[in-house]
PDB file of N, CA and C in Angstrom:
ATOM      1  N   UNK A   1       0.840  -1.186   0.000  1.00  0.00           N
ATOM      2  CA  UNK A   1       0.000   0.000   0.000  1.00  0.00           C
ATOM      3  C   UNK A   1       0.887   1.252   0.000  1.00  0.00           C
ATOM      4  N   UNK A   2       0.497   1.832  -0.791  1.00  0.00           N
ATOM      5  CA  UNK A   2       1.218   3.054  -0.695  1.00  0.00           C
ATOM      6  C   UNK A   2       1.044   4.109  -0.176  1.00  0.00           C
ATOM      7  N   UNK A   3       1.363   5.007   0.700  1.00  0.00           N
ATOM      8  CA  UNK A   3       1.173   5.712   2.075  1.00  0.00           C
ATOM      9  C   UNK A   3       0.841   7.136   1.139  1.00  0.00           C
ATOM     10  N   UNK A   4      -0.282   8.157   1.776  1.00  0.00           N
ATOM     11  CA  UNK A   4      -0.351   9.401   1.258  1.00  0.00           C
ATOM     12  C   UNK A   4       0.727  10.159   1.699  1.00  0.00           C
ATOM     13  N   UNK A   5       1.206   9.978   2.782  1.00  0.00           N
ATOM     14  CA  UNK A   5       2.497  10.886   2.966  1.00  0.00           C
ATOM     15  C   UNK A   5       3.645  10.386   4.040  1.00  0.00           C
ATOM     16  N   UNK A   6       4.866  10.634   3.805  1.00  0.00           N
ATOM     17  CA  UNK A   6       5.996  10.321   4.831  1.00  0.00           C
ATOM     18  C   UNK A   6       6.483  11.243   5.384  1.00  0.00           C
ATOM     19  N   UNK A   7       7.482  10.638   6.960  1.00  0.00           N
ATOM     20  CA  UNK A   7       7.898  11.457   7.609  1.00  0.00           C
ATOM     21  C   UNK A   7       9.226  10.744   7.085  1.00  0.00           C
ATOM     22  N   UNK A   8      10.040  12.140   6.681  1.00  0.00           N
ATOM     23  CA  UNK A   8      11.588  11.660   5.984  1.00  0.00           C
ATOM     24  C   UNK A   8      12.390  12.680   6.323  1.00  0.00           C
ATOM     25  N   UNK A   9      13.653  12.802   7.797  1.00  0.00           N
ATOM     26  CA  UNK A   9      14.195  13.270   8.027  1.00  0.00           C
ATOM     27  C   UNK A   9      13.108  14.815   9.124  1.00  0.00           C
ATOM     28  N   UNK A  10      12.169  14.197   9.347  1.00  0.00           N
ATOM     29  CA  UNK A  10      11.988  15.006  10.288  1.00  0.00           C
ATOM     30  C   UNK A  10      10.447  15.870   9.620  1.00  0.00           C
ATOM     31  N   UNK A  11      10.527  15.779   8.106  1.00  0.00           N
ATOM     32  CA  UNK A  11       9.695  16.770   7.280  1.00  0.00           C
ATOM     33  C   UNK A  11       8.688  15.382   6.772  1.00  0.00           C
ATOM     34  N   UNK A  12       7.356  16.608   7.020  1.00  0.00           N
ATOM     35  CA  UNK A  12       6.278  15.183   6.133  1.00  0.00           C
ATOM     36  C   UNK A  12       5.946  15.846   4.599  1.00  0.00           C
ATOM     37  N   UNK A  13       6.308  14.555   4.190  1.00  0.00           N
ATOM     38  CA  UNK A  13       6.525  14.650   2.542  1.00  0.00           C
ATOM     39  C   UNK A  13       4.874  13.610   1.719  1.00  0.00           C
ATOM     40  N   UNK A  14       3.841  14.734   1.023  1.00  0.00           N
ATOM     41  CA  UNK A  14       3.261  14.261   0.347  1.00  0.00           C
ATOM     42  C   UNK A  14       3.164  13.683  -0.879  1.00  0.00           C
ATOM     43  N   UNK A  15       2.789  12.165  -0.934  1.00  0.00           N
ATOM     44  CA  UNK A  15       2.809  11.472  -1.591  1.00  0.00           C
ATOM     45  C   UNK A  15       1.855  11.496  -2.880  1.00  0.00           C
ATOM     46  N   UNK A  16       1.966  11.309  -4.344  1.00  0.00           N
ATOM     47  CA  UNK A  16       0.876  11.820  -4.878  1.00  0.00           C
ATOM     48  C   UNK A  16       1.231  10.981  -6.178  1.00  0.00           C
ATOM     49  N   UNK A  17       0.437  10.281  -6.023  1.00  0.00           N
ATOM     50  CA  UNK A  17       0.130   8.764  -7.367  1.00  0.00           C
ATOM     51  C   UNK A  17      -1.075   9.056  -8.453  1.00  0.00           C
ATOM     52  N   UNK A  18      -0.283   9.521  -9.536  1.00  0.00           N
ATOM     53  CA  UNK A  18      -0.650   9.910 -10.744  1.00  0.00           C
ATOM     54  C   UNK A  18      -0.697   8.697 -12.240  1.00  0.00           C
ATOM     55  N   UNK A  19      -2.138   8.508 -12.272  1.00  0.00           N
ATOM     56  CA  UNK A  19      -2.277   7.180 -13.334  1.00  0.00           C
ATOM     57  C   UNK A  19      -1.756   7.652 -14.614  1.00  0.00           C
ATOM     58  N   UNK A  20      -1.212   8.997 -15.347  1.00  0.00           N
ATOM     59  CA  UNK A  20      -1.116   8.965 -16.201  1.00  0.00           C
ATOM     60  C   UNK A  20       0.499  10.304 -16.078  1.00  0.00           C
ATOM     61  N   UNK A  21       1.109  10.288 -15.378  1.00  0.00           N
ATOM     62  CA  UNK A  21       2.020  11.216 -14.895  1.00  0.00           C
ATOM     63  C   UNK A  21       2.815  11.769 -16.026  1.00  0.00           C
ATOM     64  N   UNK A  22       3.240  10.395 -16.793  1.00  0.00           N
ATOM     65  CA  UNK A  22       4.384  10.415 -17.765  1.00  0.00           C
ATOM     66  C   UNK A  22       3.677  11.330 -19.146  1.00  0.00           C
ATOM     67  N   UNK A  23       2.599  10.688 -19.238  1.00  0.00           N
ATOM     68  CA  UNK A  23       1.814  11.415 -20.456  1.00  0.00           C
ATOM     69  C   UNK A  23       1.529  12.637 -20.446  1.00  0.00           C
ATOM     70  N   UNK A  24       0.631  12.979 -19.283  1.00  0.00           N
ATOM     71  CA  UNK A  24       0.018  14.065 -18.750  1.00  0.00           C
ATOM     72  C   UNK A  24       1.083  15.518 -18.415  1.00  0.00           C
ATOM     73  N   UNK A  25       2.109  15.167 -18.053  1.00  0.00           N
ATOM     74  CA  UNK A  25       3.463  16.247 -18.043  1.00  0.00           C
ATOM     75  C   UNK A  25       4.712  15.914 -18.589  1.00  0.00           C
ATOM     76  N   UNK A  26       4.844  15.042 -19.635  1.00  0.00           N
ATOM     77  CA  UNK A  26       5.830  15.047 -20.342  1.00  0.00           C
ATOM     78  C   UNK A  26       6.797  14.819 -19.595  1.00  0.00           C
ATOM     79  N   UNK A  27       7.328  14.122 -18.154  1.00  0.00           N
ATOM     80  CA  UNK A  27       8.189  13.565 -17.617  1.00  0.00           C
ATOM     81  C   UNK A  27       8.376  12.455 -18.087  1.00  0.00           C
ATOM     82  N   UNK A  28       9.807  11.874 -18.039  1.00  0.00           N
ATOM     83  CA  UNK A  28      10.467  10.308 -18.759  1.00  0.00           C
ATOM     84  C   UNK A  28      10.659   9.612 -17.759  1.00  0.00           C
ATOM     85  N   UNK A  29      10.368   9.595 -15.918  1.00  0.00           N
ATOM     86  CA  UNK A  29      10.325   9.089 -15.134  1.00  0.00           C
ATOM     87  C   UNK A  29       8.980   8.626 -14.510  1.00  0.00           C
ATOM     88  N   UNK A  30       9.461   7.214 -13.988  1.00  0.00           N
ATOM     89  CA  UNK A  30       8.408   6.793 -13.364  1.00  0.00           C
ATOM     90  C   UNK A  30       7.757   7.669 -11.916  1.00  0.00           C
ATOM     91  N   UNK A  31       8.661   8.627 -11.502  1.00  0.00           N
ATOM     92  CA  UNK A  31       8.883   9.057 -10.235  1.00  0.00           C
ATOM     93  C   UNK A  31       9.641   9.652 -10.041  1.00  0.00           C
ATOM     94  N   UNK A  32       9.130  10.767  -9.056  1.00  0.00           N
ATOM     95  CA  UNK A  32      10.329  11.784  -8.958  1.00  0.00           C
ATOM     96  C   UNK A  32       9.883  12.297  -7.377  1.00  0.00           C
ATOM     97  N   UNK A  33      10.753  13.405  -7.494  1.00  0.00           N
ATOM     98  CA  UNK A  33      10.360  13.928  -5.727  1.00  0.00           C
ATOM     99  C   UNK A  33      11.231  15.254  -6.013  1.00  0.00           C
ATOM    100  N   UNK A  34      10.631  16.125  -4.703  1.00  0.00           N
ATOM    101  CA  UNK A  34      11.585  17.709  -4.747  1.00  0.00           C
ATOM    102  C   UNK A  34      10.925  17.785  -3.092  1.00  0.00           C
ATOM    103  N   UNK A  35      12.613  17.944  -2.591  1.00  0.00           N
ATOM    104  CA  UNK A  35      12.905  18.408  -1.585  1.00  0.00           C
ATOM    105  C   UNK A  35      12.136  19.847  -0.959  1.00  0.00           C
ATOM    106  N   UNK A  36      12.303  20.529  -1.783  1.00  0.00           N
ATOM    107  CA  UNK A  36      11.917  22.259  -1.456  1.00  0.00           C
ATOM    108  C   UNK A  36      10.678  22.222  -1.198  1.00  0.00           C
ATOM    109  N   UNK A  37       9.581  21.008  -1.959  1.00  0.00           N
ATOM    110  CA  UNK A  37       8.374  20.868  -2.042  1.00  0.00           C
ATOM    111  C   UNK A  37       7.592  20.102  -0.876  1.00  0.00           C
ATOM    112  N   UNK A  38       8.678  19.094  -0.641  1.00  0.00           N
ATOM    113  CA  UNK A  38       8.450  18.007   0.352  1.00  0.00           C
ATOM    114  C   UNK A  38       6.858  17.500  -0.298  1.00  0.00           C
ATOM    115  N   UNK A  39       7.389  16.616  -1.570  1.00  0.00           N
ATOM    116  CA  UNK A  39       6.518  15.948  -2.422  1.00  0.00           C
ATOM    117  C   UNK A  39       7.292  15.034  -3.362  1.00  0.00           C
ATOM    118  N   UNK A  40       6.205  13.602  -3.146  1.00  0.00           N
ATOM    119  CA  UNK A  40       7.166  12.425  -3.927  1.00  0.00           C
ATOM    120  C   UNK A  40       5.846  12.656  -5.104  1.00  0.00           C
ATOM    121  N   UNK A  41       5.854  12.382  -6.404  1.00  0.00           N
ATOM    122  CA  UNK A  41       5.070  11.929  -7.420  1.00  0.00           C
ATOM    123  C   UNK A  41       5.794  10.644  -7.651  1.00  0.00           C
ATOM    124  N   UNK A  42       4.204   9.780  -8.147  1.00  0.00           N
ATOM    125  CA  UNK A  42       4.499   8.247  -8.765  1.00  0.00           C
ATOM    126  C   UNK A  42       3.640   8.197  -9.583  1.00  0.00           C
ATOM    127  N   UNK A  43       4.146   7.384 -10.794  1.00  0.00           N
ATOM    128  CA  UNK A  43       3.192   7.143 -12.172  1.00  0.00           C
ATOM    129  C   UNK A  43       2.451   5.995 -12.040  1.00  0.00           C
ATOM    130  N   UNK A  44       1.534   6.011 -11.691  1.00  0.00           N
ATOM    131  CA  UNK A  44       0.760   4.402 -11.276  1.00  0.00           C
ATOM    132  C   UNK A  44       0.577   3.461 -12.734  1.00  0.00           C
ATOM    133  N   UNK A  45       0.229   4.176 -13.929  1.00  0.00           N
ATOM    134  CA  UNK A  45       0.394   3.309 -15.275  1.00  0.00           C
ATOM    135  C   UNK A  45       1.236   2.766 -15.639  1.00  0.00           C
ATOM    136  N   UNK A  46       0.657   1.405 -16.034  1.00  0.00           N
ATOM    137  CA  UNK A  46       1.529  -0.042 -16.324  1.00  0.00           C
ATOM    138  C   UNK A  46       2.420  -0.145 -15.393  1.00  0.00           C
ATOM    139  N   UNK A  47       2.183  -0.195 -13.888  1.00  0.00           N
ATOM    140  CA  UNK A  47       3.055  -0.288 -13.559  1.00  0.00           C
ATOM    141  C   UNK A  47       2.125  -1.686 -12.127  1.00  0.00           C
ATOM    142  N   UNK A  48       2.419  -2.414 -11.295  1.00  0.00           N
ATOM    143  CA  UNK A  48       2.715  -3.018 -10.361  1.00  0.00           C
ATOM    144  C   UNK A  48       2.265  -2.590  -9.297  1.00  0.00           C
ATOM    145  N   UNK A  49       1.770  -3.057  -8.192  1.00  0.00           N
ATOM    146  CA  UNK A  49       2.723  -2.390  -6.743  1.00  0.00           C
ATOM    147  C   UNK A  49       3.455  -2.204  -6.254  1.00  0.00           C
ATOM    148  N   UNK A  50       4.066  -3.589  -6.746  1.00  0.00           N
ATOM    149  CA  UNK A  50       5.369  -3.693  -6.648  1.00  0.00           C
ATOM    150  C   UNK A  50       6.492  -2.535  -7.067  1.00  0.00           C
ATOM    151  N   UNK A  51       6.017  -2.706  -8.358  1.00  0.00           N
ATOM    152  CA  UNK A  51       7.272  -1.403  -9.020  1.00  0.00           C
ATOM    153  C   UNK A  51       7.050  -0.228  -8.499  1.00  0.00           C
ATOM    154  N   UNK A  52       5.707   0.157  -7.996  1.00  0.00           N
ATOM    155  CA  UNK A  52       5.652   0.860  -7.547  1.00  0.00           C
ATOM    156  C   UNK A  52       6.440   1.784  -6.207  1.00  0.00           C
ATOM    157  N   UNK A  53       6.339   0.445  -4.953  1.00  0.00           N
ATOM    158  CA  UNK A  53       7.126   0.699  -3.576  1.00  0.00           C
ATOM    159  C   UNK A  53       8.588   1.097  -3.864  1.00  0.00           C
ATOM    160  N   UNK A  54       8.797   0.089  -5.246  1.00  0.00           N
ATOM    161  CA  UNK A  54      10.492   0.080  -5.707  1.00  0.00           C
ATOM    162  C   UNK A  54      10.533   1.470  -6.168  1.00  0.00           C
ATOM    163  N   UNK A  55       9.753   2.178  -6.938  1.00  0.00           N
ATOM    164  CA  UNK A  55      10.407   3.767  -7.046  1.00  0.00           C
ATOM    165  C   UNK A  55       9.704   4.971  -5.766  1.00  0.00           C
ATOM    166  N   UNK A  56       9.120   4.212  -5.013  1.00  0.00           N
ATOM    167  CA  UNK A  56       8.752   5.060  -3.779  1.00  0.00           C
ATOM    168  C   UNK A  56       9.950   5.232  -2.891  1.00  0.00           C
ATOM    169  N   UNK A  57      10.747   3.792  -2.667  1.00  0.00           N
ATOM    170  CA  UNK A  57      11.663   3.740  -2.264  1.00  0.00           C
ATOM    171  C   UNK A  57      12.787   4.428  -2.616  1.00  0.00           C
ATOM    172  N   UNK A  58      13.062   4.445  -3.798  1.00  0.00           N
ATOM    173  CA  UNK A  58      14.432   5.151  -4.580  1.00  0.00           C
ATOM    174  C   UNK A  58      13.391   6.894  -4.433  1.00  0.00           C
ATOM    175  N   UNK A  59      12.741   7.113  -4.404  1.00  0.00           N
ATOM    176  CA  UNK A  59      12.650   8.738  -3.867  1.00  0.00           C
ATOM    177  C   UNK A  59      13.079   8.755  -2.706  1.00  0.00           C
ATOM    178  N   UNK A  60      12.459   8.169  -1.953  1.00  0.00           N
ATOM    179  CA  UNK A  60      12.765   8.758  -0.439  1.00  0.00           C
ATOM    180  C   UNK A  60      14.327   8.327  -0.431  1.00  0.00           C
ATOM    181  N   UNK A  61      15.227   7.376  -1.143  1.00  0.00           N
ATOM    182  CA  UNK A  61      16.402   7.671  -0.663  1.00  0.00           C
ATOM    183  C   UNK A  61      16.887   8.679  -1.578  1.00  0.00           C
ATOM    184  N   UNK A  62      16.374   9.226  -2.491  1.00  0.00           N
ATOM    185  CA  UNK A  62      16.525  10.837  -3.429  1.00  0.00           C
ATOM    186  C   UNK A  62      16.421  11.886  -1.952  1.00  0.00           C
ATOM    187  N   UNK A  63      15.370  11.437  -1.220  1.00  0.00           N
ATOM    188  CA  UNK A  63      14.762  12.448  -0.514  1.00  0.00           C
ATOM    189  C   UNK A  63      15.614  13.027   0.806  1.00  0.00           C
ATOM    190  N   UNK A  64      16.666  11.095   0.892  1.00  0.00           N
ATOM    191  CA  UNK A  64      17.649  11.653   2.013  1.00  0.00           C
ATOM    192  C   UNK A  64      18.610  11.961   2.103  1.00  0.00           C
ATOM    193  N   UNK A  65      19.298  11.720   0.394  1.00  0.00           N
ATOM    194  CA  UNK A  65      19.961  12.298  -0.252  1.00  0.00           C
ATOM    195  C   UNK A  65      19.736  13.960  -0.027  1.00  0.00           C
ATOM    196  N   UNK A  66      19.326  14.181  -0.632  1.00  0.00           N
ATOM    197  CA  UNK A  66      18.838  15.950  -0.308  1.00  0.00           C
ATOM    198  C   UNK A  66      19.317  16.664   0.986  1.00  0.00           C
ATOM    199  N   UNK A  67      18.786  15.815   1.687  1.00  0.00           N
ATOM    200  CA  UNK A  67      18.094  16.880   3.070  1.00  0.00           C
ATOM    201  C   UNK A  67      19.016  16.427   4.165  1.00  0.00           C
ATOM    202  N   UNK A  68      19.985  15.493   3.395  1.00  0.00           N
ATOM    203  CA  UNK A  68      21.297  15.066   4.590  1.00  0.00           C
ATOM    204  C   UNK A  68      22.486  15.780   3.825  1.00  0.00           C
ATOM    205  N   UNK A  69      22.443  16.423   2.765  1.00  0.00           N
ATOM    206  CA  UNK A  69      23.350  16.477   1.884  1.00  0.00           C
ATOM    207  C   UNK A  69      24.804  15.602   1.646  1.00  0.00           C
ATOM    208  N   UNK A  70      23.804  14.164   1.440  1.00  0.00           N
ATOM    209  CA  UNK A  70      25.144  12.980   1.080  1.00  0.00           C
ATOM    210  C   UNK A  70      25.936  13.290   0.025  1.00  0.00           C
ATOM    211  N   UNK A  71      25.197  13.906  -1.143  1.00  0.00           N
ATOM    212  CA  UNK A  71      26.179  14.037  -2.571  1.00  0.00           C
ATOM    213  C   UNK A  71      26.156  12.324  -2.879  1.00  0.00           C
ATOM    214  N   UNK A  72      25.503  11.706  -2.718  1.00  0.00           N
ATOM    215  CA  UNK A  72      25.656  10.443  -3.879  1.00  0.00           C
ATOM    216  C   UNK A  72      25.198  10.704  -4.863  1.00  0.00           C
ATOM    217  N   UNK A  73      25.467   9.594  -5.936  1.00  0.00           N
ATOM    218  CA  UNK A  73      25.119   9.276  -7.213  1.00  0.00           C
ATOM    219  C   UNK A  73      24.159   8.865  -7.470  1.00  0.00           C
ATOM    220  N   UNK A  74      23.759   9.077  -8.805  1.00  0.00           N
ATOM    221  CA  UNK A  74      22.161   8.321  -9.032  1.00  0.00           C
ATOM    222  C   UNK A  74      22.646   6.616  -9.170  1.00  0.00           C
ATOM    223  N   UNK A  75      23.178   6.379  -9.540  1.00  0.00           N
ATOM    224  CA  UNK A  75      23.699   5.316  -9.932  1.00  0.00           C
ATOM    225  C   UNK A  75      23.659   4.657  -8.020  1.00  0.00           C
ATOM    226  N   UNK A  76      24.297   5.335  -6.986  1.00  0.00           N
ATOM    227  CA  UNK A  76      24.311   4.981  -5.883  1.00  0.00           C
ATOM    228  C   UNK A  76      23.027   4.582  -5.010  1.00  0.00           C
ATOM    229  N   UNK A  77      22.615   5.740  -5.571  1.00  0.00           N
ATOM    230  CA  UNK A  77      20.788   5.786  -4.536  1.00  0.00           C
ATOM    231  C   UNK A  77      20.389   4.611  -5.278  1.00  0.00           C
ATOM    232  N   UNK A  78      20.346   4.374  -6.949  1.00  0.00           N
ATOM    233  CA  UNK A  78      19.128   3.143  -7.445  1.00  0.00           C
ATOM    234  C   UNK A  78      20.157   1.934  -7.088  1.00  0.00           C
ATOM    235  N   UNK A  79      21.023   2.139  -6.890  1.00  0.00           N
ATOM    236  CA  UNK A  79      21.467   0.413  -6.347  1.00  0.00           C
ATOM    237  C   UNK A  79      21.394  -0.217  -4.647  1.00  0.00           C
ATOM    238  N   UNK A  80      21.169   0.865  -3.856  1.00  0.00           N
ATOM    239  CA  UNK A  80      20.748   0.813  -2.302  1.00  0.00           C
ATOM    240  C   UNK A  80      19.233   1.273  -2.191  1.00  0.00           C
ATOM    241  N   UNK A  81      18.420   1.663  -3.294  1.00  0.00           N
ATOM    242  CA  UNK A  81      17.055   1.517  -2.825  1.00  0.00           C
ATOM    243  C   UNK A  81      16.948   0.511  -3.643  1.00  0.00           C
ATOM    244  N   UNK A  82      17.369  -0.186  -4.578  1.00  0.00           N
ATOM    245  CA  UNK A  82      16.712  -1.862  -4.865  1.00  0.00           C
ATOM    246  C   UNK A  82      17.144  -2.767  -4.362  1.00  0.00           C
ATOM    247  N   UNK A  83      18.344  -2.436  -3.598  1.00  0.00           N
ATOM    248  CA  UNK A  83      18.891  -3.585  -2.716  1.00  0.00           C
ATOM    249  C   UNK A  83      17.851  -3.433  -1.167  1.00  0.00           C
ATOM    250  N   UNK A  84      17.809  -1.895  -0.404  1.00  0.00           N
ATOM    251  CA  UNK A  84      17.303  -2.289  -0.023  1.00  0.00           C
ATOM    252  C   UNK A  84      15.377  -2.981  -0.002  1.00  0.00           C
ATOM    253  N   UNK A  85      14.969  -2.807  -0.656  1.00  0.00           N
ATOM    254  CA  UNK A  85      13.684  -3.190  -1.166  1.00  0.00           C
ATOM    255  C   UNK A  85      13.538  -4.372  -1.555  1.00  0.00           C
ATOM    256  N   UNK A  86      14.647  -5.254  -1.553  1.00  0.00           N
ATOM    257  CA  UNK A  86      14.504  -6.641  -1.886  1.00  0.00           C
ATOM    258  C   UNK A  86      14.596  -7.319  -0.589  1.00  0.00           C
ATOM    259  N   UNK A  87      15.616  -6.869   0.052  1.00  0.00           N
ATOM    260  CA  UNK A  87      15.758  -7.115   1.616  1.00  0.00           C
ATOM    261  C   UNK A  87      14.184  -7.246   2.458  1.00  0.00           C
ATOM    262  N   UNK A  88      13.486  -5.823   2.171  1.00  0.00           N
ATOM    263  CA  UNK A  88      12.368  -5.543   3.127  1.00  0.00           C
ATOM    264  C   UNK A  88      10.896  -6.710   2.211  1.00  0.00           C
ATOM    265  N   UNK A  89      11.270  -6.908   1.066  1.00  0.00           N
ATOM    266  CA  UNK A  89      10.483  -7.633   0.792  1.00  0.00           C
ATOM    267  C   UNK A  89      10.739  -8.811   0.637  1.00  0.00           C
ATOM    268  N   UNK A  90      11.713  -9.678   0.273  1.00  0.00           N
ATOM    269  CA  UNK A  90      12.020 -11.429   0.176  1.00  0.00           C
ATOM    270  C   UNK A  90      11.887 -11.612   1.948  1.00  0.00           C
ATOM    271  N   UNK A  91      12.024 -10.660   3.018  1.00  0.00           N
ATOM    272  CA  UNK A  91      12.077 -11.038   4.308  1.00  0.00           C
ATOM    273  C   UNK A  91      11.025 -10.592   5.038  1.00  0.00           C
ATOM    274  N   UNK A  92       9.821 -10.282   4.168  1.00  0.00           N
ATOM    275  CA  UNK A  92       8.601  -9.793   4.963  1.00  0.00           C
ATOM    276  C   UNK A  92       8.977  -8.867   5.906  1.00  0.00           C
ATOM    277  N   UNK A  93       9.329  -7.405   5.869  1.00  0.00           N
ATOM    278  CA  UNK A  93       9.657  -6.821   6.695  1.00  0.00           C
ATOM    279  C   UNK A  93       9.034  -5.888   6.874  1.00  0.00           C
ATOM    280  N   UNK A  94       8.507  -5.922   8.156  1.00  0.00           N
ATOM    281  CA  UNK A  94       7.380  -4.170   8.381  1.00  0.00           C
ATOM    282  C   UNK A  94       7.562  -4.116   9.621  1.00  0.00           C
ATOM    283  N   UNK A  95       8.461  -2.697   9.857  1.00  0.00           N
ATOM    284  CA  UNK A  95       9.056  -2.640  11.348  1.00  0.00           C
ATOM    285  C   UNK A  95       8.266  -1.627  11.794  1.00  0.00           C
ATOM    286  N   UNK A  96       7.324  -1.660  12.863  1.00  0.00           N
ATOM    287  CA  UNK A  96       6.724  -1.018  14.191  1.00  0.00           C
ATOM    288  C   UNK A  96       5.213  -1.944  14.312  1.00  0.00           C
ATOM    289  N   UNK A  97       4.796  -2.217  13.319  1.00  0.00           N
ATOM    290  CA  UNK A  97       3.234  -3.115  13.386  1.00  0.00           C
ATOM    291  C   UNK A  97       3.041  -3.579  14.591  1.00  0.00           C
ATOM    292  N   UNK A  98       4.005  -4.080  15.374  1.00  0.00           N
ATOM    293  CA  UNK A  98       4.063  -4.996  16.312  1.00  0.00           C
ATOM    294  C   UNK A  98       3.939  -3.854  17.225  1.00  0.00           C
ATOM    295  N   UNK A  99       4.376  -2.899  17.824  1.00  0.00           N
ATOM    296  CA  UNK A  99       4.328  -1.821  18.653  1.00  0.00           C
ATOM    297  C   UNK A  99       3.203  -0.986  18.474  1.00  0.00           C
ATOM    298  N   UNK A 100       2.808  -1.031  17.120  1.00  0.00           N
ATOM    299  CA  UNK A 100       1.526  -0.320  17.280  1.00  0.00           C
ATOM    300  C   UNK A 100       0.271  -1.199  17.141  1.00  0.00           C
ATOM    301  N   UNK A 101       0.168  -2.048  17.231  1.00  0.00           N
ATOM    302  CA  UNK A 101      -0.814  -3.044  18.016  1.00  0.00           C
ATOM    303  C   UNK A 101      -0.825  -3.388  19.170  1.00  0.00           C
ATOM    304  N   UNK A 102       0.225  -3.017  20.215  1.00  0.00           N
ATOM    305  CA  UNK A 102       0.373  -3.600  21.570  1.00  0.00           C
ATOM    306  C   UNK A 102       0.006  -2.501  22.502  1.00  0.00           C
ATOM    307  N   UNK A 103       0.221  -0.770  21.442  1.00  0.00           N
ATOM    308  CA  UNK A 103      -0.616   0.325  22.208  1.00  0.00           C
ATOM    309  C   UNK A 103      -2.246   0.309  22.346  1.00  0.00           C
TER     310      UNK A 103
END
């Protein structure tokens, strides 16, 4: 499921899933995000859920890129947000569920 908005580095960043993104504004990405805006866009056409989380993921590490000022590479961020995204998914991973059911 994909969340309407995140808390990333302290700032809540709205999330905003667009069925026709690529067409509709002439962007060549599935997904993008801007810091200044504290806003992720995602292209929901032909696309998955899957593929989806996978470029939700590679924003928000765009996003912490930014706002930590790492200076990585694109090349860096898409190989540690699909690594990690394979991790959180081949291992069923959803960390607090358990804490927020026990409140």
């Amino acid at each position: 499921m994909i969340p309407k908005t995140l808390k990333i580095g302290g700032l809540n960043f709205d999330v905003v899933v667009e069925p026709h993104r690529r067409r509709d504004h002439g962007v060549d990405t599935s997904a993008s995000e801007n810091c200044k805006y504290q806003k992720i866009w995602l292209d929901s056409e032909a696309q998955k859920a899957d593929g989806m989380m996978d470029d939700l993921l590679h924003e928000v590490v765009e996003a912490i890129n930014c706002l930590y000022d790492l200076a990585l590479n694109h090349q860096t961020i898409t190989t540690l947000a699909e690594a990690l995204h394979q991790v959180l998914r081949d291992n069923r991973l959803a960390f607090f569920e358990e804490c927020d059911a026990k409140e």
